[in-house]
N, C-alpha and C. Protein backbone atom coordinates (compact mmCIF):
# COMPACT_ATOMS: atom_id res chain seq x y z
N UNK A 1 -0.71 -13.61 3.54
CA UNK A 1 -1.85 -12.91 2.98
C UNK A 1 -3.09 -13.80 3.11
N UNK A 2 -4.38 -13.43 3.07
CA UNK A 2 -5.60 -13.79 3.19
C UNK A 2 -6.14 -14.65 2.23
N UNK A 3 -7.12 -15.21 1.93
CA UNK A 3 -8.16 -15.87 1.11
C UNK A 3 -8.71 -15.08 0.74
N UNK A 4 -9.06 -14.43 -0.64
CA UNK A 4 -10.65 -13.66 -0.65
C UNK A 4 -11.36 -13.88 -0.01
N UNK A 5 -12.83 -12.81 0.78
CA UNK A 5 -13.84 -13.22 1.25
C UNK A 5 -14.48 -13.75 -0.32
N UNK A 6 -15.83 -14.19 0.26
CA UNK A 6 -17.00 -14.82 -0.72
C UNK A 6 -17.29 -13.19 -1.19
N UNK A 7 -17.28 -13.58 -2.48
CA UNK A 7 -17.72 -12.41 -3.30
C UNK A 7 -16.93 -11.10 -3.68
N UNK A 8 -15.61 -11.55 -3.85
CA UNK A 8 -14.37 -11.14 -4.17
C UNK A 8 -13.36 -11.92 -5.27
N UNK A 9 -12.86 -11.39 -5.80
CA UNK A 9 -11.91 -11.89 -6.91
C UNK A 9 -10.40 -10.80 -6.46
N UNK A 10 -9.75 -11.99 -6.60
CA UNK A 10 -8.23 -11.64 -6.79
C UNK A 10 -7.90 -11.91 -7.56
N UNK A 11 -6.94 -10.80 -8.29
CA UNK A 11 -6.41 -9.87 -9.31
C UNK A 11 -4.88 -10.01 -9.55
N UNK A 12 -4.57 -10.18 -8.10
CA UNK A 12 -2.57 -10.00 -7.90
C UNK A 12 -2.17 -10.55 -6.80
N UNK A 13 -1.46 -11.67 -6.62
CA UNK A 13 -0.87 -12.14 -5.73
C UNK A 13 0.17 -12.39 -6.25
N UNK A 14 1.28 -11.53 -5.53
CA UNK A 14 2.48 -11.81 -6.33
C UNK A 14 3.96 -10.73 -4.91
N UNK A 15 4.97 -11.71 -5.09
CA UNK A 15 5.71 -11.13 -4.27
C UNK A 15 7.02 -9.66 -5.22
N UNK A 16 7.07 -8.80 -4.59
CA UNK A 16 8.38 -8.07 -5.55
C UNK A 16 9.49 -8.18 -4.69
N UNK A 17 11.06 -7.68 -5.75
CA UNK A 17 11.72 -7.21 -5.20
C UNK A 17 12.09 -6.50 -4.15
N UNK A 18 13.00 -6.07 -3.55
CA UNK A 18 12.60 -4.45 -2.45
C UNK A 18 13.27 -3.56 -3.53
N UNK A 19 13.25 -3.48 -4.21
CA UNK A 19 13.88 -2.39 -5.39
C UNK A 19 12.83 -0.98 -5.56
N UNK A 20 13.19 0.14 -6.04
CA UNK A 20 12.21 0.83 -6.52
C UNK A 20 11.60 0.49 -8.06
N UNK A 21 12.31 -0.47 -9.00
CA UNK A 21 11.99 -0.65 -10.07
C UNK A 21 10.24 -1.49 -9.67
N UNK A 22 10.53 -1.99 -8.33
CA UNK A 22 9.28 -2.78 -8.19
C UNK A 22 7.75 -1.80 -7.87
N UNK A 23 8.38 -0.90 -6.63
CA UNK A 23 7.44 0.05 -7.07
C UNK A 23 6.74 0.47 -7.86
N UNK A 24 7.44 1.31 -9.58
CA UNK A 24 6.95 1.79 -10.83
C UNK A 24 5.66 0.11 -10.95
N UNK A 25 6.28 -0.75 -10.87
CA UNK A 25 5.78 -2.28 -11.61
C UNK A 25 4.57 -2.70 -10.75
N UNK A 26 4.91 -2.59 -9.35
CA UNK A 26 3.35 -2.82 -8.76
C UNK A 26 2.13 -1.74 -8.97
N UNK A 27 2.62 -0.88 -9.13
CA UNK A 27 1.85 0.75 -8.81
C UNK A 27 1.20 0.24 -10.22
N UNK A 28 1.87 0.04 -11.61
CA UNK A 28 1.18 -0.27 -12.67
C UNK A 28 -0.04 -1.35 -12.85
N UNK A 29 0.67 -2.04 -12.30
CA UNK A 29 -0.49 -3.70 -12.06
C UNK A 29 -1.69 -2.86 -11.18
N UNK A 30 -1.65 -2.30 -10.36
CA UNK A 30 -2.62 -1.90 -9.73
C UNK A 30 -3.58 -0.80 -10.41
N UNK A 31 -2.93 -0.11 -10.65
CA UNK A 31 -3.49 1.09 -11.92
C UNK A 31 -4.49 0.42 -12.73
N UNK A 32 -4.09 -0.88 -13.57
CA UNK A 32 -4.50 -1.84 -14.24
C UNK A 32 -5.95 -2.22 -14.09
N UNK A 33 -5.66 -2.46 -12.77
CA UNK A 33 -6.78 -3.42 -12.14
C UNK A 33 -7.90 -2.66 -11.83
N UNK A 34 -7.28 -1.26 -11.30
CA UNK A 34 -8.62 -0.47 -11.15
C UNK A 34 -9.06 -0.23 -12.39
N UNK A 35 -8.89 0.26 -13.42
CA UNK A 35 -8.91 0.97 -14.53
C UNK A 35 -9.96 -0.31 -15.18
N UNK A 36 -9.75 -1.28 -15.11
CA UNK A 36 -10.24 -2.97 -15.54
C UNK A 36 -12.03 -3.12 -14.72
N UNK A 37 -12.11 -2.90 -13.75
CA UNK A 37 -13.22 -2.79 -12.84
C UNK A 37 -13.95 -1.53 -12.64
N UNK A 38 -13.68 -0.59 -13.49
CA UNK A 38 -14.37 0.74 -13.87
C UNK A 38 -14.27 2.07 -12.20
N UNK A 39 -13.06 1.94 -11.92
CA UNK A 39 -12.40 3.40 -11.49
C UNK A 39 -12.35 4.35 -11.93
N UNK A 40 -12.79 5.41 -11.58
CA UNK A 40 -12.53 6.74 -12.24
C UNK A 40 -11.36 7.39 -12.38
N UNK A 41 -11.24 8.28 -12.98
CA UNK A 41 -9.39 8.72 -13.29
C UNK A 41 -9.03 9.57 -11.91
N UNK A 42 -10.18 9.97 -11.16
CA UNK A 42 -9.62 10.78 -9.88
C UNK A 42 -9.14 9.80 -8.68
N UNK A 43 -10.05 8.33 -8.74
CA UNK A 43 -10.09 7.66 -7.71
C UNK A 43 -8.36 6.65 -8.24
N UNK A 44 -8.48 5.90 -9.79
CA UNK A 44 -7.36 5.86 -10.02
C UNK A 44 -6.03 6.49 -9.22
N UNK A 45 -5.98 7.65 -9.66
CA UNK A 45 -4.83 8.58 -9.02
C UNK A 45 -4.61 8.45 -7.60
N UNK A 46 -5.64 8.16 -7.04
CA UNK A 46 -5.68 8.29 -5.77
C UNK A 46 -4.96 6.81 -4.85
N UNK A 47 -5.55 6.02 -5.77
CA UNK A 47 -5.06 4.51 -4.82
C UNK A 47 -3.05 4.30 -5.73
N UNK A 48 -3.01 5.13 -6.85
CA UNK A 48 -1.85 5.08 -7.10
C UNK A 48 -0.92 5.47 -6.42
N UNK A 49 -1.04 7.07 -6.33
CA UNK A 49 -0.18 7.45 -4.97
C UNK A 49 -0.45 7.05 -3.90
N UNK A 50 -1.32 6.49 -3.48
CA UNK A 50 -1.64 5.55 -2.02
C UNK A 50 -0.38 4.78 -1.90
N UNK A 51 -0.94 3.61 -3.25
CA UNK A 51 -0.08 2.54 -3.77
C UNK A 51 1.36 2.78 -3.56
N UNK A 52 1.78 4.05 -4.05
CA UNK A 52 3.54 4.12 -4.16
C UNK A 52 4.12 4.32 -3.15
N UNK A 53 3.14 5.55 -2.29
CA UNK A 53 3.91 5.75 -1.06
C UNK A 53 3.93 4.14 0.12
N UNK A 54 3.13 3.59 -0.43
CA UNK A 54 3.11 2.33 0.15
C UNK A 54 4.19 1.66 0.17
N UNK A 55 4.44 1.20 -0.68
CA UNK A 55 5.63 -0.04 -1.34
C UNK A 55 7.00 0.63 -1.01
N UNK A 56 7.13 2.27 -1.60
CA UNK A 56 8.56 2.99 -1.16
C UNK A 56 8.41 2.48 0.33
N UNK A 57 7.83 2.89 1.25
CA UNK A 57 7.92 2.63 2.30
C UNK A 57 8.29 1.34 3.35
N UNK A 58 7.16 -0.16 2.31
CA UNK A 58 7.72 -1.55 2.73
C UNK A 58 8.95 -1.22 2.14
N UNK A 59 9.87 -0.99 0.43
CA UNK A 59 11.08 -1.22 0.33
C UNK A 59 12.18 -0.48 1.19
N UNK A 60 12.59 0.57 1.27
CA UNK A 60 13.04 1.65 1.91
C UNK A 60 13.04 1.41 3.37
N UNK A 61 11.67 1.89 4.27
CA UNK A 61 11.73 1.71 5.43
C UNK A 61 11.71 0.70 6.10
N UNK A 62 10.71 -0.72 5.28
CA UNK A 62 10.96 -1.55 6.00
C UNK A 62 11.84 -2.88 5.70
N UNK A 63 11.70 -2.86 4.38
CA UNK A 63 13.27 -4.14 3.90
C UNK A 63 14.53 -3.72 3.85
N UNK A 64 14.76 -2.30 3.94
CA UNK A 64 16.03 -1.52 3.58
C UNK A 64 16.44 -1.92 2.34
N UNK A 65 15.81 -2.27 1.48
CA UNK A 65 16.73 -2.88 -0.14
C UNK A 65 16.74 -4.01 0.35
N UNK A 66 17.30 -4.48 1.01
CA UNK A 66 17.35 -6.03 1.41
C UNK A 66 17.21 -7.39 0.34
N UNK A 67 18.38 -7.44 -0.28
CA UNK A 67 17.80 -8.09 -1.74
C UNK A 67 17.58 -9.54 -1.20
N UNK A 68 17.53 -10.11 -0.10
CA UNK A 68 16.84 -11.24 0.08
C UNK A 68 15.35 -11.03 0.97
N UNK A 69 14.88 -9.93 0.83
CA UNK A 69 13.52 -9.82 1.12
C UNK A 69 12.53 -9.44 -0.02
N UNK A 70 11.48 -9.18 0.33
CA UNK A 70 10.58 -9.50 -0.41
C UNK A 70 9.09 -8.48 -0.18
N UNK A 71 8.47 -8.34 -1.24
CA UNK A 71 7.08 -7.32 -0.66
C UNK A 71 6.56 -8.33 -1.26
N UNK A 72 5.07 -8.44 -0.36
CA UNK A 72 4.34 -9.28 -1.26
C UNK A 72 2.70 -8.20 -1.20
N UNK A 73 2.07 -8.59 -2.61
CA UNK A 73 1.12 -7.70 -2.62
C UNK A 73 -0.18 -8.87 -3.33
N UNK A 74 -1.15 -8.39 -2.79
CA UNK A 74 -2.57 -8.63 -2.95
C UNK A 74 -3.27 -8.13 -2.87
N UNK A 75 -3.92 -8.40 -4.27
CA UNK A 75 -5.26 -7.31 -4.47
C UNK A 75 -6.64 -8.17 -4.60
N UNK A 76 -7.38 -7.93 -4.36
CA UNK A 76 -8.77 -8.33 -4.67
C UNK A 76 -9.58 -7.10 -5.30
N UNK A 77 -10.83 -7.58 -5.93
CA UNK A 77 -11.83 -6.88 -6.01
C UNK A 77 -13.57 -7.30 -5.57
N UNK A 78 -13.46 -6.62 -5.14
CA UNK A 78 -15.18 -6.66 -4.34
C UNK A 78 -16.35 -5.78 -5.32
N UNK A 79 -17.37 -5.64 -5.19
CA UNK A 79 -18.19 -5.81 -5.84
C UNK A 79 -18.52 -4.24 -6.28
N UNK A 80 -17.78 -3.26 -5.03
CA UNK A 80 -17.76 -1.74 -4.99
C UNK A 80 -16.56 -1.71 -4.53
N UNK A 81 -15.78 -1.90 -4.19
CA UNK A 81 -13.90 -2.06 -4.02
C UNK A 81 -13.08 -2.19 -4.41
N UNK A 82 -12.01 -1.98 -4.19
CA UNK A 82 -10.49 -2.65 -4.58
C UNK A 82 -10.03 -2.67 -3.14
N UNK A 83 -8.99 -3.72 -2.57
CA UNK A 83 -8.51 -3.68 -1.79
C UNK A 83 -6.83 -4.07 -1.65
N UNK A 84 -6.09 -3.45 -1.40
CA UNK A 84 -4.82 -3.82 -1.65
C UNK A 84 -3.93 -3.80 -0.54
N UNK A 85 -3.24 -5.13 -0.26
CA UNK A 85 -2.47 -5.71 1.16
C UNK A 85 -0.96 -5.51 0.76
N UNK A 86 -0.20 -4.93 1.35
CA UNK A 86 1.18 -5.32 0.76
C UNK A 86 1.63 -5.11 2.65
N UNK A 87 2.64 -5.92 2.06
CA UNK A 87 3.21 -6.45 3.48
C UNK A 87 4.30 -6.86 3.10
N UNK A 88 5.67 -5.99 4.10
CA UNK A 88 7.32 -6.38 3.75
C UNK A 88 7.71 -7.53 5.17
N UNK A 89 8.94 -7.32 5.03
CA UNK A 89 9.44 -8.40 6.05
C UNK A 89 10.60 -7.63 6.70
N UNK A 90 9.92 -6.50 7.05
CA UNK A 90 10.82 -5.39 7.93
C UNK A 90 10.63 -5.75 9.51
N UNK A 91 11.34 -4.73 10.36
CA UNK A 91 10.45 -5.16 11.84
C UNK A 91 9.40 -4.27 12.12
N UNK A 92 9.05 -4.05 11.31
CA UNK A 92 7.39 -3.03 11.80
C UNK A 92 7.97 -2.51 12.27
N UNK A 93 6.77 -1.27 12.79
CA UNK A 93 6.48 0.17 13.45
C UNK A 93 5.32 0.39 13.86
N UNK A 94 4.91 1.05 14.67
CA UNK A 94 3.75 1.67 15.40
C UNK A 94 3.47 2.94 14.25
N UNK A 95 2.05 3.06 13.40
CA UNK A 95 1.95 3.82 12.81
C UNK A 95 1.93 5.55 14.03
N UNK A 96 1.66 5.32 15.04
CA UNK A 96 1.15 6.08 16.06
C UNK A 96 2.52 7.23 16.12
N UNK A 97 3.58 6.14 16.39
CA UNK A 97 4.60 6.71 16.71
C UNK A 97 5.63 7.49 15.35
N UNK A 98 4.47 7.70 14.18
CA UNK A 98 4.76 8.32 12.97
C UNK A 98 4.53 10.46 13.14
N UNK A 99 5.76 11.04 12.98
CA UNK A 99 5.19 12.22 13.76
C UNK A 99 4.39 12.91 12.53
N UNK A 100 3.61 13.94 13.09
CA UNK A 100 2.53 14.56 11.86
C UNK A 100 3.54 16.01 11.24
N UNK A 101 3.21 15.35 10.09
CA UNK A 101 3.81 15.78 8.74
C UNK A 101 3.30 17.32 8.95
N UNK A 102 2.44 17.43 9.58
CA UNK A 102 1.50 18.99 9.45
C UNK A 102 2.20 19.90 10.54
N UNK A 103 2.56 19.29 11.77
CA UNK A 103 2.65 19.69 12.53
C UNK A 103 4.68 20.75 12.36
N UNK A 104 4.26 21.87 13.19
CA UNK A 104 5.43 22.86 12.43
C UNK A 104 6.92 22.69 12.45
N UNK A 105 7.19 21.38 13.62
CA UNK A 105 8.85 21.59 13.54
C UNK A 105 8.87 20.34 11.88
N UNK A 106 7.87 19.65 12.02
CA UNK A 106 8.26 18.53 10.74
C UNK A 106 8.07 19.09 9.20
N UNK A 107 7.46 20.60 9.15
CA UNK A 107 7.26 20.95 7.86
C UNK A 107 8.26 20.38 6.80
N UNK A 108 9.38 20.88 7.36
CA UNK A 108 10.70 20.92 6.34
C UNK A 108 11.34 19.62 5.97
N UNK A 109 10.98 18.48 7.14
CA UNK A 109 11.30 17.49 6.47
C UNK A 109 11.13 16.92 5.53
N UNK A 110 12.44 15.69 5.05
CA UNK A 110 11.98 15.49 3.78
C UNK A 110 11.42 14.18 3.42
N UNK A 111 10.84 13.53 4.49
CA UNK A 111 10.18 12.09 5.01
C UNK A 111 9.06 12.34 5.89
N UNK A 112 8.40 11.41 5.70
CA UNK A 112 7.39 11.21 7.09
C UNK A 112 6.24 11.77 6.77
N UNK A 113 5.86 12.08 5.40
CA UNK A 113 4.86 11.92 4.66
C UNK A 113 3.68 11.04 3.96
N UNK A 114 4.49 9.92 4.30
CA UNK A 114 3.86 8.42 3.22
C UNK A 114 2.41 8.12 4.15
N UNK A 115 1.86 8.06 5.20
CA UNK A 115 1.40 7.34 5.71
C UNK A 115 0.15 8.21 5.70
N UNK A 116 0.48 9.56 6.26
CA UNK A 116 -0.52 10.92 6.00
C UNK A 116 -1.04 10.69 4.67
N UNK A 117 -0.62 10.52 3.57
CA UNK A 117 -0.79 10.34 1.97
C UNK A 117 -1.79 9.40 1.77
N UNK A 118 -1.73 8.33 2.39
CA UNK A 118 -1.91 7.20 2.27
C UNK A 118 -2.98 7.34 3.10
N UNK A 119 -3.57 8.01 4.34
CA UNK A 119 -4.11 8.01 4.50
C UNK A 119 -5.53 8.68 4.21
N UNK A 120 -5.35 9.81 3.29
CA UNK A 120 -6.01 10.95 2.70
C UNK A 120 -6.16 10.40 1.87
N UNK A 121 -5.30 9.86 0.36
CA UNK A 121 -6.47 8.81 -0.54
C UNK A 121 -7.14 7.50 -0.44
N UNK A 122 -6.91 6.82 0.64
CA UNK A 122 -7.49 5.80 0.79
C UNK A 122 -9.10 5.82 1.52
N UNK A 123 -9.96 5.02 1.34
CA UNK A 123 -10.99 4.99 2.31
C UNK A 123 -10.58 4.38 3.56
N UNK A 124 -10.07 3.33 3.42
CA UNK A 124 -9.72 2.91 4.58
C UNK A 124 -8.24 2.50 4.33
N UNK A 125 -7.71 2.38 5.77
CA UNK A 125 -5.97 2.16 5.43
C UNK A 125 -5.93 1.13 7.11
N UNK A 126 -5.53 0.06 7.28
CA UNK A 126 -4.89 -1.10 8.31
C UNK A 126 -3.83 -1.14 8.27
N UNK A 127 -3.39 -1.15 9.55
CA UNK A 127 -1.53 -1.54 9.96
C UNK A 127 -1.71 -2.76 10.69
N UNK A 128 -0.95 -3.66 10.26
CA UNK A 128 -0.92 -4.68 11.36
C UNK A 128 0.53 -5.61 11.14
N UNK A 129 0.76 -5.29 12.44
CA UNK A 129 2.09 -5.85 12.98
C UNK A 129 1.68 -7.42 12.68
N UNK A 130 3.31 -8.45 11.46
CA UNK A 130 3.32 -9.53 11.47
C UNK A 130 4.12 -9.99 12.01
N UNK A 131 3.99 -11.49 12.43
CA UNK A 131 4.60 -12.39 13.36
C UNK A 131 5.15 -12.85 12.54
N UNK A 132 6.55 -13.67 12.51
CA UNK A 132 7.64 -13.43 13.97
C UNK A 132 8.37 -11.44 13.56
N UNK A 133 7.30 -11.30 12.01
CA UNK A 133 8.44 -9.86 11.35
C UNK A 133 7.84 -9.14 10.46
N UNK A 134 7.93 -7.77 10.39
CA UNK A 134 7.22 -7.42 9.05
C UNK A 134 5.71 -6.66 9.28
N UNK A 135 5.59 -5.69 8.23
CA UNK A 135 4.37 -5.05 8.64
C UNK A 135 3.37 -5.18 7.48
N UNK A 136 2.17 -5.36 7.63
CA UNK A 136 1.11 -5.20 6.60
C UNK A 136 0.38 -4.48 6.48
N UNK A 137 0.06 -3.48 5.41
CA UNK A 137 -0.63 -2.38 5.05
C UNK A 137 -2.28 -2.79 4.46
N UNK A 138 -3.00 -2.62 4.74
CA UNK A 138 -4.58 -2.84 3.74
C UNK A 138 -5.48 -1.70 3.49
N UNK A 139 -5.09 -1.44 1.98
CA UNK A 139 -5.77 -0.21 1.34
C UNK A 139 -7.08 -0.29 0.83
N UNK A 140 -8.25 0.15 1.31
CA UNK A 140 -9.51 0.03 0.59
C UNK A 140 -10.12 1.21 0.16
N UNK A 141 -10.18 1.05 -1.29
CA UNK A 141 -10.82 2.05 -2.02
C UNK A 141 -12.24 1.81 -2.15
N UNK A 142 -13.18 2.72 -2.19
CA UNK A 142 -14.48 2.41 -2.49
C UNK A 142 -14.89 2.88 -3.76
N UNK A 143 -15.87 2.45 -4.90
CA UNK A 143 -16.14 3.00 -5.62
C UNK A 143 -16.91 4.07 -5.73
N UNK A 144 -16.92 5.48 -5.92
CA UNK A 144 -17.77 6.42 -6.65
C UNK A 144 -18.84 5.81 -7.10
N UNK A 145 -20.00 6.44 -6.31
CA UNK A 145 -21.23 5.69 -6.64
C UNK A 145 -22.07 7.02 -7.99
């Protein structure tokens, strides 16, 4: 994970389980933090379910449970932001090669939603493939001006 830029404060640096109990527990800390830096209850909601479908996804898709892996998450806050990094130690994926949730043979499935989600409440959303393993997500919310 990164350094804050200048004119940023971090909030959460902290690694979880791959459990879903960690999920409920990060999604909260984050809730927290916005709620702490004056988020609104719509934008709240929004980086929450961002947030969850996030982490299900590092635990699940990319640690498999893996109880010797690890999510690690970081948050900062910027001055009109929140920004939140979580990154597992899966072997990545090409978000590209994620098929669209909209599109008609995938309606019925019951996956392959998270990223679409994630991308609709977030302002901005980064994938980036880590070396030698592992993928990192970076969620930026902006504040409601």
């Amino acid at each position: 994970m990164d350094v804050p830029v200048e004119g940023q404060k971090e909030v959460l640096n902290r690694d979880f389980d791959s459990t879903l109990e960690s999920v409920d527990i990060a999604e909260a800390a984050i809730f927290s933090a916005g709620e702490r830096e004056g988020f609104d209850e719509d934008d709240l909601h929004k980086i929450g379910m961002a947030v969850r479908e996030c982490m299900v996804n590092a635990v699940v898709h990319g640690n498999r449970y893996h109880e010797n892996k690890h999510v690690h998450v970081q948050v900062t806050i910027g001055s009109n932001s929140l920004t939140v990094k979580i990154a597992d130690q899966g072997e990545g994926f090409e978000p590209s090669d994620v098929p669209d949730p909209l599109a008609e043979e995938n309606l019925l499935r019951h996956s392959g939603r998270g990223v679409f989600l994630i991308r609709a409440f977030m302002d901005e959303v980064h994938f980036r493939k880590l070396v030698p393993f592992g993928t990192e997500v970076t969620l930026v919310k902006k504040k409601a001006v």
